[in-house]
Protein backbone atom coordinates (compact mmCIF):
# COMPACT_ATOMS: atom_id res chain seq x y z
CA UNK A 1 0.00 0.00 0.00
CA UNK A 2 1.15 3.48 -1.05
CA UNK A 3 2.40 5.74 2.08
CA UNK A 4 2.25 9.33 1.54
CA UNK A 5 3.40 12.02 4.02
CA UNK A 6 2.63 15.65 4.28
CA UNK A 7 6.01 17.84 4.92
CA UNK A 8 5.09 20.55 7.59
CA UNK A 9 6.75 23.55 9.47
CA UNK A 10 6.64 24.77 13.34
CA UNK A 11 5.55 28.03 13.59
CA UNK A 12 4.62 29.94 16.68
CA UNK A 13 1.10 29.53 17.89
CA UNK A 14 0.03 32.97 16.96
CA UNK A 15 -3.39 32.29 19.47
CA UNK A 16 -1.32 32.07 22.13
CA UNK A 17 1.31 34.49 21.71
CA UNK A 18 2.41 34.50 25.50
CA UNK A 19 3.22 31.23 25.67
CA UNK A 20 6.71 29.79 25.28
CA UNK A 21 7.56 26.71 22.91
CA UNK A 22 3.75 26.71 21.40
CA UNK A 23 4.11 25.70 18.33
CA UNK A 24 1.36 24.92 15.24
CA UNK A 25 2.36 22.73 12.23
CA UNK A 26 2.15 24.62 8.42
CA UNK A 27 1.91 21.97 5.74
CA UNK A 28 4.31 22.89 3.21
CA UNK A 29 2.18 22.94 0.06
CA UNK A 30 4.39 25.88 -2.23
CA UNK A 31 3.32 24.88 -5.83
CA UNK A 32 0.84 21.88 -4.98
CA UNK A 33 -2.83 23.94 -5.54
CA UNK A 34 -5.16 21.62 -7.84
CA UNK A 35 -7.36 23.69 -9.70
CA UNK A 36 -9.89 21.42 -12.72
CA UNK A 37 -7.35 22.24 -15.30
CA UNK A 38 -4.72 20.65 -13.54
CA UNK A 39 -7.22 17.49 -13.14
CA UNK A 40 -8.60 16.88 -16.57
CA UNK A 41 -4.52 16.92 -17.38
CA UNK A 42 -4.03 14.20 -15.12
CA UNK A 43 -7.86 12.14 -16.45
CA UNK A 44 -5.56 12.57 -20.06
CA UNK A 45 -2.71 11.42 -18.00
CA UNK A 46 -4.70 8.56 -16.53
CA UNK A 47 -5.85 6.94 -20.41
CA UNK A 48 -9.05 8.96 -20.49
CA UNK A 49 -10.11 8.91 -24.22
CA UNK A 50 -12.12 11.99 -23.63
CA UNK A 51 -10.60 15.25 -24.94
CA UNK A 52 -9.11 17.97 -22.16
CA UNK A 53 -11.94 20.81 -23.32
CA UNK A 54 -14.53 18.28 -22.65
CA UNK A 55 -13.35 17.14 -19.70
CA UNK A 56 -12.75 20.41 -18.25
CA UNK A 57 -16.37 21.46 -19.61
CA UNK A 58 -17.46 18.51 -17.10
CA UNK A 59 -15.66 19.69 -13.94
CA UNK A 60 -16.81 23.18 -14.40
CA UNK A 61 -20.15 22.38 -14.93
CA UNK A 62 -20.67 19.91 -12.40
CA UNK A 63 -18.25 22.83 -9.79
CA UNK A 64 -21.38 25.27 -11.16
CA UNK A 65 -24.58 23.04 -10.21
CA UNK A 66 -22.88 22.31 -7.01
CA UNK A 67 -22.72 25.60 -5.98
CA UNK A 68 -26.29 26.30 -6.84
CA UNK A 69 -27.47 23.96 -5.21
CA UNK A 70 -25.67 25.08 -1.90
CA UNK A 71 -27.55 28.80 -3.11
CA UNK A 72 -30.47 26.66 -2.95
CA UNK A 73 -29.90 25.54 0.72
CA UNK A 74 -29.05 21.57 -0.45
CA UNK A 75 -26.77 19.95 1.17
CA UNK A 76 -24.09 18.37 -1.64
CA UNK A 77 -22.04 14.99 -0.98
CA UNK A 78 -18.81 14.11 -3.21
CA UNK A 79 -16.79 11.24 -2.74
CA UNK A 80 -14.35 13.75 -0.17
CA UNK A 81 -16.83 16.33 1.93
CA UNK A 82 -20.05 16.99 2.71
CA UNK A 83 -21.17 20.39 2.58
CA UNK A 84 -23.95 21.85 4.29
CA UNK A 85 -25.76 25.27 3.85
CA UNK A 86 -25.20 26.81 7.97
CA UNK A 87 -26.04 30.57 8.97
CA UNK A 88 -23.56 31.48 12.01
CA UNK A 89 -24.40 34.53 14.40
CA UNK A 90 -26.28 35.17 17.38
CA UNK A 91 -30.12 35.29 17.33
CA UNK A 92 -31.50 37.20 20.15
CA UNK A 93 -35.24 36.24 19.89
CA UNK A 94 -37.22 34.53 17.63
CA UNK A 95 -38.88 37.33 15.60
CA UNK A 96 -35.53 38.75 15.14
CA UNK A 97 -34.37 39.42 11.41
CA UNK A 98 -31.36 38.47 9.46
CA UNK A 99 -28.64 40.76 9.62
CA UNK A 100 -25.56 41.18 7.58
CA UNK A 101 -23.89 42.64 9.57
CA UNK A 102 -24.20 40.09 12.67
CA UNK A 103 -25.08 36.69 10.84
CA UNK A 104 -22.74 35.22 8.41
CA UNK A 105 -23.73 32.84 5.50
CA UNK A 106 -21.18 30.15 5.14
CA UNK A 107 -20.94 26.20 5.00
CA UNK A 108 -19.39 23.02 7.19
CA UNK A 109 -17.57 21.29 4.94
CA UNK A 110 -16.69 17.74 6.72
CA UNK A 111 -14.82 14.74 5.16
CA UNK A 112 -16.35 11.59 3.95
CA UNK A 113 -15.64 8.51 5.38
CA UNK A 114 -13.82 8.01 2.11
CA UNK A 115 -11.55 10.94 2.77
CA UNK A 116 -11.06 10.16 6.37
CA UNK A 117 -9.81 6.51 5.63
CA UNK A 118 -7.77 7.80 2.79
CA UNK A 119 -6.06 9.85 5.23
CA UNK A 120 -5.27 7.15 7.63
CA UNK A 121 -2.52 6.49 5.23
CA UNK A 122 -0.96 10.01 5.34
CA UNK A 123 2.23 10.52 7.45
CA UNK A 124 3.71 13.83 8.65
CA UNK A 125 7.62 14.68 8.02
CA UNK A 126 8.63 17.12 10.80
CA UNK A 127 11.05 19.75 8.86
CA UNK A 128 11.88 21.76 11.87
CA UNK A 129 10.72 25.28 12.99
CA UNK A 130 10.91 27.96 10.59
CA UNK A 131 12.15 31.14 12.32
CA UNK A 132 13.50 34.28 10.70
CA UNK A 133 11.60 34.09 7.86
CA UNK A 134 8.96 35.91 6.57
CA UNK A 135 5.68 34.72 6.78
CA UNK A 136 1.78 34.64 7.07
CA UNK A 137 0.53 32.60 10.38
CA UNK A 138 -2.68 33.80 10.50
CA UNK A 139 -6.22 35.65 8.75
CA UNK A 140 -8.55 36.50 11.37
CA UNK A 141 -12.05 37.79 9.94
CA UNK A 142 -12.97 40.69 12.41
CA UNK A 143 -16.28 41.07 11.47
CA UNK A 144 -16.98 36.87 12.60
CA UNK A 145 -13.85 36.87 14.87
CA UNK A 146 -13.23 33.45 12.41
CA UNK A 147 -9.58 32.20 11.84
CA UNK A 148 -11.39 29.24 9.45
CA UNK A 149 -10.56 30.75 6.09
CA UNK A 150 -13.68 32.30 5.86
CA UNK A 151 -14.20 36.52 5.14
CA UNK A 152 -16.87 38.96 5.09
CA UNK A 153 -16.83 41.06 1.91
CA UNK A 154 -15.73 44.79 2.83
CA UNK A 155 -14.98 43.80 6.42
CA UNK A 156 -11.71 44.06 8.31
CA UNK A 157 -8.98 41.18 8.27
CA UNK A 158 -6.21 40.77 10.53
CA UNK A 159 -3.14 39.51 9.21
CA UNK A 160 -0.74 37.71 11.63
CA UNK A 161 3.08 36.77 10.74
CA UNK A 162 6.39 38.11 11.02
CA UNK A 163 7.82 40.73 8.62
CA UNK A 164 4.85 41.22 6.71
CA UNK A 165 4.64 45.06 7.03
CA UNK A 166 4.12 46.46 3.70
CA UNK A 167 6.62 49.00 3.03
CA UNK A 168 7.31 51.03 1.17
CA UNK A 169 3.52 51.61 2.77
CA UNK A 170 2.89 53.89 -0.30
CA UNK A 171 2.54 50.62 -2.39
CA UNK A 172 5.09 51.40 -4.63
CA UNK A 173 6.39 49.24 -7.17
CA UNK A 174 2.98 47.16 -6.59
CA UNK A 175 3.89 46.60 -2.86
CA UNK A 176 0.75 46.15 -0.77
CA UNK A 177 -1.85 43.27 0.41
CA UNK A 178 -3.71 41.18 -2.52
CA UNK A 179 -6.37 38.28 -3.19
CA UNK A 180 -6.41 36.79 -6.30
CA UNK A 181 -8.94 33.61 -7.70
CA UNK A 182 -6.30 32.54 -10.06
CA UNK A 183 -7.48 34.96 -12.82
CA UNK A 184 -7.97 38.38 -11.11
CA UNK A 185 -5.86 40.13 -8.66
CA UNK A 186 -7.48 42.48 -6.41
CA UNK A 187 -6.18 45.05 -3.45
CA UNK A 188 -6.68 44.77 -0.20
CA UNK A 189 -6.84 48.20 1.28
CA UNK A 190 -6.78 50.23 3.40
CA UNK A 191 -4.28 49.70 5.89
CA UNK A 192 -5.48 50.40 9.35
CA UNK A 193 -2.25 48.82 10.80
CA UNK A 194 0.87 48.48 9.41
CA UNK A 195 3.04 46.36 11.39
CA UNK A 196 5.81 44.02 10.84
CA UNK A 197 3.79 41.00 12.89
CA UNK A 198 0.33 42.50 11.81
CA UNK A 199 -1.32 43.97 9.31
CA UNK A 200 -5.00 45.00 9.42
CA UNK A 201 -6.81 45.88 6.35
CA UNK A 202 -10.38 45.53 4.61
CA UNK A 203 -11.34 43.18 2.30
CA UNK A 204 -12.65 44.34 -0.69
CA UNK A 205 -16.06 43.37 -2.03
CA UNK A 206 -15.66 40.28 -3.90
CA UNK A 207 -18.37 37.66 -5.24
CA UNK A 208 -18.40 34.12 -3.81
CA UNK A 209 -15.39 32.33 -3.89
CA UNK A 210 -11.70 30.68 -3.04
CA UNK A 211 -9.11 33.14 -2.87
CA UNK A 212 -5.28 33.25 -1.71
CA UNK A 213 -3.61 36.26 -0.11
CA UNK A 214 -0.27 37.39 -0.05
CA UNK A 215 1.77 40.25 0.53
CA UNK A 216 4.35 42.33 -1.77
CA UNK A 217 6.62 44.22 0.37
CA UNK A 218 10.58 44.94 0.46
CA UNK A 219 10.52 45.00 4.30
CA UNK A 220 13.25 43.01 5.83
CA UNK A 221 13.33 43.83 9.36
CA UNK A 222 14.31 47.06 11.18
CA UNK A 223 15.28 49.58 8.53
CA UNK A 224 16.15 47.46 6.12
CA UNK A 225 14.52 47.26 2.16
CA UNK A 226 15.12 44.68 0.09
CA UNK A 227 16.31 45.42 -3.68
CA UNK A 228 13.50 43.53 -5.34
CA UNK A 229 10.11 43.17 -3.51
CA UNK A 230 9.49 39.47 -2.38
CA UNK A 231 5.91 37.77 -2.26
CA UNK A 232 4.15 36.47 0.84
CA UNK A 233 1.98 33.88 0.29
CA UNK A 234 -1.19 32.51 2.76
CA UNK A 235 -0.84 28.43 2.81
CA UNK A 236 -4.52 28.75 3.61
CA UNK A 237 -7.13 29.27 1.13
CA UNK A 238 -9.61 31.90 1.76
CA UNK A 239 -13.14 31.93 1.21
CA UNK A 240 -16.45 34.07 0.59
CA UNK A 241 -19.96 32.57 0.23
């Protein structure tokens, strides 16, 4: 039976910043996001006789009725998660109305059996704790007070990590904060803070979707710029619904 292991950093537990020797693990997955391009290339890979624009046409379609059925307040089942339509918030009475700005509409997304069993056979590779570097811990939705990947369009996110402070703050030379859905790139600004372990911004107001963030910036730590600006990049992916 094939063994497979996920590779993973220590980083500091950014939830519990005064304790010593806390330590969360980052799966290393630079360069390993599947999008339904990259699987109808491995289906041709695989011996499918079906051409790659058809079955591309097939994922896409079948990634579009999923979704509105999840609109429609189905539940959907695949052979890895179950997702379920859920509205979180506090309700304070039963006449009272939904409200934006206190209820969120999102989804649990839980592994199949499938999935669960599959990762029975997954191993983790320890590769040490990355210090000095710079990175992104953390995205905390303000609005939710959610560290689950999810975000409120137009609300506030904080952004946890070490030398991450956007500078030169101007957002020169295209140095700043930035989602993108793997076709458009959009800024993430204001900045309310600035910081070399935290930057708070707002999220701009984006249609349903997975995103990643990452920050440009030449900050290197004190007063010191780096020649060419150097790319941040969130191992999480982020997501509006």
């Amino acid at each position: 039976m094939k063994k497979y292991f996920w590779k993973v950093w220590l980083r500091p537990n950014l939830l519990t910043k005064d304790v010593d020797n806390d330590y969360v693990a980052e799966v290393s997955t630079v360069g390993k996001t599947l999008r339904n391009a990259d699987v109808a290339r491995l289906f041709i890979e695989s011996g499918s006789e079906l051409q790659y624009e058809t079955l591309l046409d097939i994922l896409d379609r079948a990634d579009r009725i999923r979704r509105e059925k999840l609109q429609e307040g189905s539940c959907v089942q695949t052979g890895i998660c179950h997702l379920s339509p859920r509205v979180a918030g506090s309700w304070l009475g039963a006449t009272t109305a939904y409200n934006p700005d206190a209820h969120k509409i999102t989804l649990d997304i839980v592994p199949t059996a499938e999935m669960r069993t599959a990762l029975a056979d997954v191993g983790v590779e320890v590769l040490g704790i990355r210090e000095g570097g710079a990175y992104i811990g953390l995205v905390t939705d303000v609005t939710t007070g959610l560290t689950d990947g999810t975000l409120t369009p137009g609300g506030q996110i904080i952004i946890a990590g070490d030398k991450i402070k956007v500078e030169p703050s101007t957002g020169g030379a295209g140095e700043g904060v930035f989602l993108t859905d793997g076709k458009d790139i959009y800024s993430v600004a204001p900045l309310a803070v600035n910081h070399p372990k935290e930057v708070i911004a707002v999220a701009p107001q984006l249609q349903a979707g997975t995103y990643t963030l990452y920050i440009v910036t030449r900050y290197a730590g004190g007063n010191t710029l780096l020649k060419e600006p150097r790319r941040i990049t969130y191992a999480t992916p982020l997501t509006i619904t």
